[in-house]
N, C-alpha and C. Protein backbone atom coordinates (compact mmCIF):
# COMPACT_ATOMS: atom_id res chain seq x y z
N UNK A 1 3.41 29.17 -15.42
CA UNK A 1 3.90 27.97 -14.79
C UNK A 1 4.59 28.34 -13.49
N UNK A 2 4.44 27.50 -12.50
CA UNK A 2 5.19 27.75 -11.11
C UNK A 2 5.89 26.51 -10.52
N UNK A 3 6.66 26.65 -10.02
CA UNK A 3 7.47 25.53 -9.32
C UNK A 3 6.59 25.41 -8.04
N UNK A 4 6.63 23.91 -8.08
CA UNK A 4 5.56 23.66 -6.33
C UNK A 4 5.97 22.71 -5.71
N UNK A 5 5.63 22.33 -4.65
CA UNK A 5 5.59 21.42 -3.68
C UNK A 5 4.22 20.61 -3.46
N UNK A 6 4.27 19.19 -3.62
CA UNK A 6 2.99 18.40 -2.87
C UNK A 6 2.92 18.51 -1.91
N UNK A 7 1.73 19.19 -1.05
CA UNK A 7 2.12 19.31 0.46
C UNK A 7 0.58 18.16 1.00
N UNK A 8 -0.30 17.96 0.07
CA UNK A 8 -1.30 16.94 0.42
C UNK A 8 -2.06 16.45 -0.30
N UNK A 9 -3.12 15.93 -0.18
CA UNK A 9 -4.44 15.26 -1.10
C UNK A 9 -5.53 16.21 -1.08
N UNK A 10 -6.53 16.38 -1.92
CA UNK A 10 -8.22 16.68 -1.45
C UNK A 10 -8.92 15.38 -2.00
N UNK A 11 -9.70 15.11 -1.07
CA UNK A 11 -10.66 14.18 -1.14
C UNK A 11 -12.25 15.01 -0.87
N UNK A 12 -13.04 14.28 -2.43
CA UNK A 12 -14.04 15.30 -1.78
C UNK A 12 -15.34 14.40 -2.39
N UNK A 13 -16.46 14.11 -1.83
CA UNK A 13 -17.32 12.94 -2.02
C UNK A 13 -18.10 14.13 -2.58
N UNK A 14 -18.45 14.85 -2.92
CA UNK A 14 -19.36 15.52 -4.19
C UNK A 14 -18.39 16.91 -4.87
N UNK A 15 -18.59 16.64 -6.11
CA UNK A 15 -17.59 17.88 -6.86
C UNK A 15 -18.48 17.43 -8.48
N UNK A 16 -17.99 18.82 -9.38
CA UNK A 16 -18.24 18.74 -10.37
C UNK A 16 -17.88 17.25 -11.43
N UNK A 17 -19.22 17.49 -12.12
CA UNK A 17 -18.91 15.96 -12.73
C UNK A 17 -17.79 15.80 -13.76
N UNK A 18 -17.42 17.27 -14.36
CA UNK A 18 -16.12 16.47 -15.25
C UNK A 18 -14.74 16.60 -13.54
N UNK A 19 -14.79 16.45 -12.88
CA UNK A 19 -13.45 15.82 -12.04
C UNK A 19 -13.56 14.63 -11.48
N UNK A 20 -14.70 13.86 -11.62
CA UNK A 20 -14.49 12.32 -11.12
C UNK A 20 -13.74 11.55 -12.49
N UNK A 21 -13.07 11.16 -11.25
CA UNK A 21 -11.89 9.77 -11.13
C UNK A 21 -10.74 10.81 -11.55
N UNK A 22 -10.65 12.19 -11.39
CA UNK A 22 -9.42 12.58 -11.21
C UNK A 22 -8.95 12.99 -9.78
N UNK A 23 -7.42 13.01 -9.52
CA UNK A 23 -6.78 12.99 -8.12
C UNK A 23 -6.57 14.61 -8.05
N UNK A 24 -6.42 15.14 -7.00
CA UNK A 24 -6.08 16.56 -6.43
C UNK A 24 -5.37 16.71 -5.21
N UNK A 25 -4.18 17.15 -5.72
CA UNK A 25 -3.37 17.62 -4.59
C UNK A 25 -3.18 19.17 -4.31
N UNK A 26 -2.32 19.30 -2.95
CA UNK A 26 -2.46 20.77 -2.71
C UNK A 26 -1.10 20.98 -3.16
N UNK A 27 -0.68 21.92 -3.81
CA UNK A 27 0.82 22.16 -4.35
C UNK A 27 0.85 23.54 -3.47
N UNK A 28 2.14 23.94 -2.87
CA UNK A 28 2.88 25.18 -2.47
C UNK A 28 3.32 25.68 -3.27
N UNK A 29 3.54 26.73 -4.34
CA UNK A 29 4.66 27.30 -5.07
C UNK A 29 6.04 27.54 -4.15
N UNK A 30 6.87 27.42 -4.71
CA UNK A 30 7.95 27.71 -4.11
C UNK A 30 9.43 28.05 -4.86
N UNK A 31 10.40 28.89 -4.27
CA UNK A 31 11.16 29.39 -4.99
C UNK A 31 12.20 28.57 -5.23
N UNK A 32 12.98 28.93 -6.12
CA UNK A 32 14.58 28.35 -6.61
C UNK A 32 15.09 27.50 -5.22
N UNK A 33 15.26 28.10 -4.17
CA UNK A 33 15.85 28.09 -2.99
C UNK A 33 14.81 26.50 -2.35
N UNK A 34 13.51 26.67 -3.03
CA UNK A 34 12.84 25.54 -1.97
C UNK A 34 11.54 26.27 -0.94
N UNK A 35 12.07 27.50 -0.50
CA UNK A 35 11.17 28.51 0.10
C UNK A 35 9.78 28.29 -0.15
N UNK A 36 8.95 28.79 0.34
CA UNK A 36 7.65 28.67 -0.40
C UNK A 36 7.03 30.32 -0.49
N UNK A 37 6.38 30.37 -1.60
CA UNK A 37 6.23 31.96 -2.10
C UNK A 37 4.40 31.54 -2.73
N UNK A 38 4.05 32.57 -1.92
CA UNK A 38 2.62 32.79 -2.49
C UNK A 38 2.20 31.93 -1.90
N UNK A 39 0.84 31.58 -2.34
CA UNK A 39 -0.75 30.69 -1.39
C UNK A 39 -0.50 29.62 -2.68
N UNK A 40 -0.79 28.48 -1.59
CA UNK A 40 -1.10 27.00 -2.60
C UNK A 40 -2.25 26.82 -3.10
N UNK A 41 -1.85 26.18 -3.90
CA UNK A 41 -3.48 26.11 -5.11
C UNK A 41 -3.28 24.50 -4.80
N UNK A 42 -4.70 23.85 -5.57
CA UNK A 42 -4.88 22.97 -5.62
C UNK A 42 -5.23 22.58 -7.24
N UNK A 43 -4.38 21.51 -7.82
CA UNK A 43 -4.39 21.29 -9.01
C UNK A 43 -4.63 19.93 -9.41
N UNK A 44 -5.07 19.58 -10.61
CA UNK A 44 -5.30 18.31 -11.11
C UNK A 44 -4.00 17.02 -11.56
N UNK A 45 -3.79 16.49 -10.27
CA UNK A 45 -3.04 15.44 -11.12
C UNK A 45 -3.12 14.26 -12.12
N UNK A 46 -2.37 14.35 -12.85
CA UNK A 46 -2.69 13.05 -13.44
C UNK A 46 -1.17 12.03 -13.77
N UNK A 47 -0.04 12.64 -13.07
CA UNK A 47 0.91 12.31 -12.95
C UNK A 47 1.51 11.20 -11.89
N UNK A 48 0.94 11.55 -10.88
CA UNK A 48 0.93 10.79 -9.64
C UNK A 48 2.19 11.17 -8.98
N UNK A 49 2.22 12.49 -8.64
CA UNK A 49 2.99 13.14 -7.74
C UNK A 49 2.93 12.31 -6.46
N UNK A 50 4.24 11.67 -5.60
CA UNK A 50 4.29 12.01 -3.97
C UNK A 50 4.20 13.04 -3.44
N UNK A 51 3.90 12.76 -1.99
CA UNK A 51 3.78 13.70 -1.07
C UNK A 51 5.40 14.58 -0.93
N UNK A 52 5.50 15.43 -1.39
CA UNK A 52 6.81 16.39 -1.07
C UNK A 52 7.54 16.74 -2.49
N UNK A 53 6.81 16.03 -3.31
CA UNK A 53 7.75 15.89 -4.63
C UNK A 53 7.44 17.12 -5.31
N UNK A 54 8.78 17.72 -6.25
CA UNK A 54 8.52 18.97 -6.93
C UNK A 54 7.81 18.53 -7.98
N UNK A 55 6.85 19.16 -8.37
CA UNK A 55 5.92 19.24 -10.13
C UNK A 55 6.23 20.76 -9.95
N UNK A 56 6.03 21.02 -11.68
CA UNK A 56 5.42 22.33 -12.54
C UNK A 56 4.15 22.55 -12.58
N UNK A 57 3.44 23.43 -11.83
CA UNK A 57 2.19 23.54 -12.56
C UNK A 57 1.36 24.90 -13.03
N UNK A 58 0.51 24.70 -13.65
CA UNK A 58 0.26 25.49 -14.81
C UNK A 58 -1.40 26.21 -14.44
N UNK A 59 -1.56 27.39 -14.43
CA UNK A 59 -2.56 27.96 -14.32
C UNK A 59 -3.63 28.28 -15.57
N UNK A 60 -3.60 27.17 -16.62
CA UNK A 60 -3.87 27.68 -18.16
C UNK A 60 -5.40 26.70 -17.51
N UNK A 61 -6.11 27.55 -17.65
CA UNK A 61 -7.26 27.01 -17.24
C UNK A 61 -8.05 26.39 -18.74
N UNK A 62 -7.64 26.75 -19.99
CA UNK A 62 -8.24 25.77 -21.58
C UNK A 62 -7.73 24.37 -20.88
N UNK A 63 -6.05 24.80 -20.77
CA UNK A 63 -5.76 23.01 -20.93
C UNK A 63 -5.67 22.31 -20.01
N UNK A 64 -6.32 22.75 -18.70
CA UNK A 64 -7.22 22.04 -17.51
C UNK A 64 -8.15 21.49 -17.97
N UNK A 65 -9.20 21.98 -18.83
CA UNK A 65 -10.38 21.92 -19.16
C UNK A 65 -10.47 20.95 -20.47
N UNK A 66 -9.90 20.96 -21.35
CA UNK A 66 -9.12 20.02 -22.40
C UNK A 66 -9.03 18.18 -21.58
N UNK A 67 -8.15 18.44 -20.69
CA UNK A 67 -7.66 17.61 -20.03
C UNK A 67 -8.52 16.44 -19.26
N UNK A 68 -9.77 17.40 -18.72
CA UNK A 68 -10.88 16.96 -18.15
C UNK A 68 -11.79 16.66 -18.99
N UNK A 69 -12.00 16.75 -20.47
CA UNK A 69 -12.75 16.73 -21.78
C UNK A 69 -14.11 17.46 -21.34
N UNK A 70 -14.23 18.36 -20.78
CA UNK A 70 -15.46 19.58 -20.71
C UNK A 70 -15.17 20.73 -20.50
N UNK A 71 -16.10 21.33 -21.25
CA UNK A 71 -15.47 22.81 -21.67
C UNK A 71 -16.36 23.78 -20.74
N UNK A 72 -16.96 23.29 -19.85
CA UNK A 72 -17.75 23.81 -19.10
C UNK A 72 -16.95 23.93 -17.28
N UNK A 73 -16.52 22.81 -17.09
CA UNK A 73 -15.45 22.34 -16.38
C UNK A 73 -15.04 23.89 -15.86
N UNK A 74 -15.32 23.64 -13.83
CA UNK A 74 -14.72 24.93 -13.38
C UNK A 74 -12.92 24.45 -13.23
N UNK A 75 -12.16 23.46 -13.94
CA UNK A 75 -11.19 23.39 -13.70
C UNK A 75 -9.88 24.39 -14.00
N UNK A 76 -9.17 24.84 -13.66
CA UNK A 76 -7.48 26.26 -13.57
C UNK A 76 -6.61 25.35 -13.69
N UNK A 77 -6.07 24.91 -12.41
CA UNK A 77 -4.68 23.98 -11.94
C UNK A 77 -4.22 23.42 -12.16
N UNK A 78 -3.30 22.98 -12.96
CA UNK A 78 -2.88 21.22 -14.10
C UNK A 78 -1.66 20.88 -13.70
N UNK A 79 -0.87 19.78 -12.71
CA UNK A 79 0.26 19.39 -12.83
C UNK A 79 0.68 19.20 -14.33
N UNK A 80 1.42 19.75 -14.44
CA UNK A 80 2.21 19.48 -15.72
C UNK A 80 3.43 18.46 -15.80
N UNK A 81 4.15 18.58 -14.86
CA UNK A 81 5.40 17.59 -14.66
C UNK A 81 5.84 17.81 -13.47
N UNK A 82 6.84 16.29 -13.32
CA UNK A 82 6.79 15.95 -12.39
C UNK A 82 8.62 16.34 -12.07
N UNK A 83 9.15 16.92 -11.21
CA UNK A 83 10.43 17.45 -11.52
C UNK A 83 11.67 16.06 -10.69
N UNK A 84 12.63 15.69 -11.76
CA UNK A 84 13.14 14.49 -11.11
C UNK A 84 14.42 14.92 -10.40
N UNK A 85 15.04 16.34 -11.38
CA UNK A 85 15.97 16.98 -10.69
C UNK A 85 16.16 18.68 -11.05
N UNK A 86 16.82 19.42 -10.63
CA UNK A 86 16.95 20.73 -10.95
C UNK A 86 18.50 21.01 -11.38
N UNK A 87 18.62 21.92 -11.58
CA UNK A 87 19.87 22.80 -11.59
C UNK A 87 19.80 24.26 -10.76
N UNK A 88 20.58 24.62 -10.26
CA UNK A 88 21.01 25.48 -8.74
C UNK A 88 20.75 26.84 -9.60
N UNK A 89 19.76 27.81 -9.34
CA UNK A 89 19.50 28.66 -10.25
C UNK A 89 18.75 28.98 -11.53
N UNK A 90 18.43 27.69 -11.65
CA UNK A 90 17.33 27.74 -12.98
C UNK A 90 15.76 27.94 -12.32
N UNK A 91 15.18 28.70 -13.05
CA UNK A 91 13.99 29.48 -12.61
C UNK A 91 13.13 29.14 -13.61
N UNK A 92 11.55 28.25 -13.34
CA UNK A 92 10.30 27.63 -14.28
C UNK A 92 9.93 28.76 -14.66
């Protein structure tokens, strides 16, 4: 699990068939501080993150794939939650 940032959308008029009618944003990981650490992935929402808002998300590529109901599914990336507040030092 990583702490991230919404930094945008993907919109994409042909993609694998288990991801239609799901949304994809680009998340930043980023540290305690807010910083951003490492390369952004792009993950499956189904939460309905804003643009800037912290989520958790999760690299468990089963329960991407679970999520999308195909087990064939090239899906990784899964917002998991949507973060409403933190505490100064607590680390996902």
């Amino acid at each position: 699990m990583l702490l991230a940032r919404v930094e945008g959308n993907i919109v994409a008029t042909r993609k694998h068939p288990s991801f239609e009618g799901w949304r994809f944003v680009i998340c930043q990981p980023i540290g305690a501080d807010g910083r951003p650490e490492g390369t952004p992935q792009i993950a499956i929402d189904a939460h309905g993150a804003g643009m800037h808002q912290q989520v958790v998300i999760s690299s468990d590529g089963a329960a991407a794939r679970k999520a999308v109901g195909m087990e064939k599914s090239p899906a990784r990336w899964l917002v998991i939650g949507v973060v409403d507040e933190s505490e100064p030092g607590v680390r996902v």
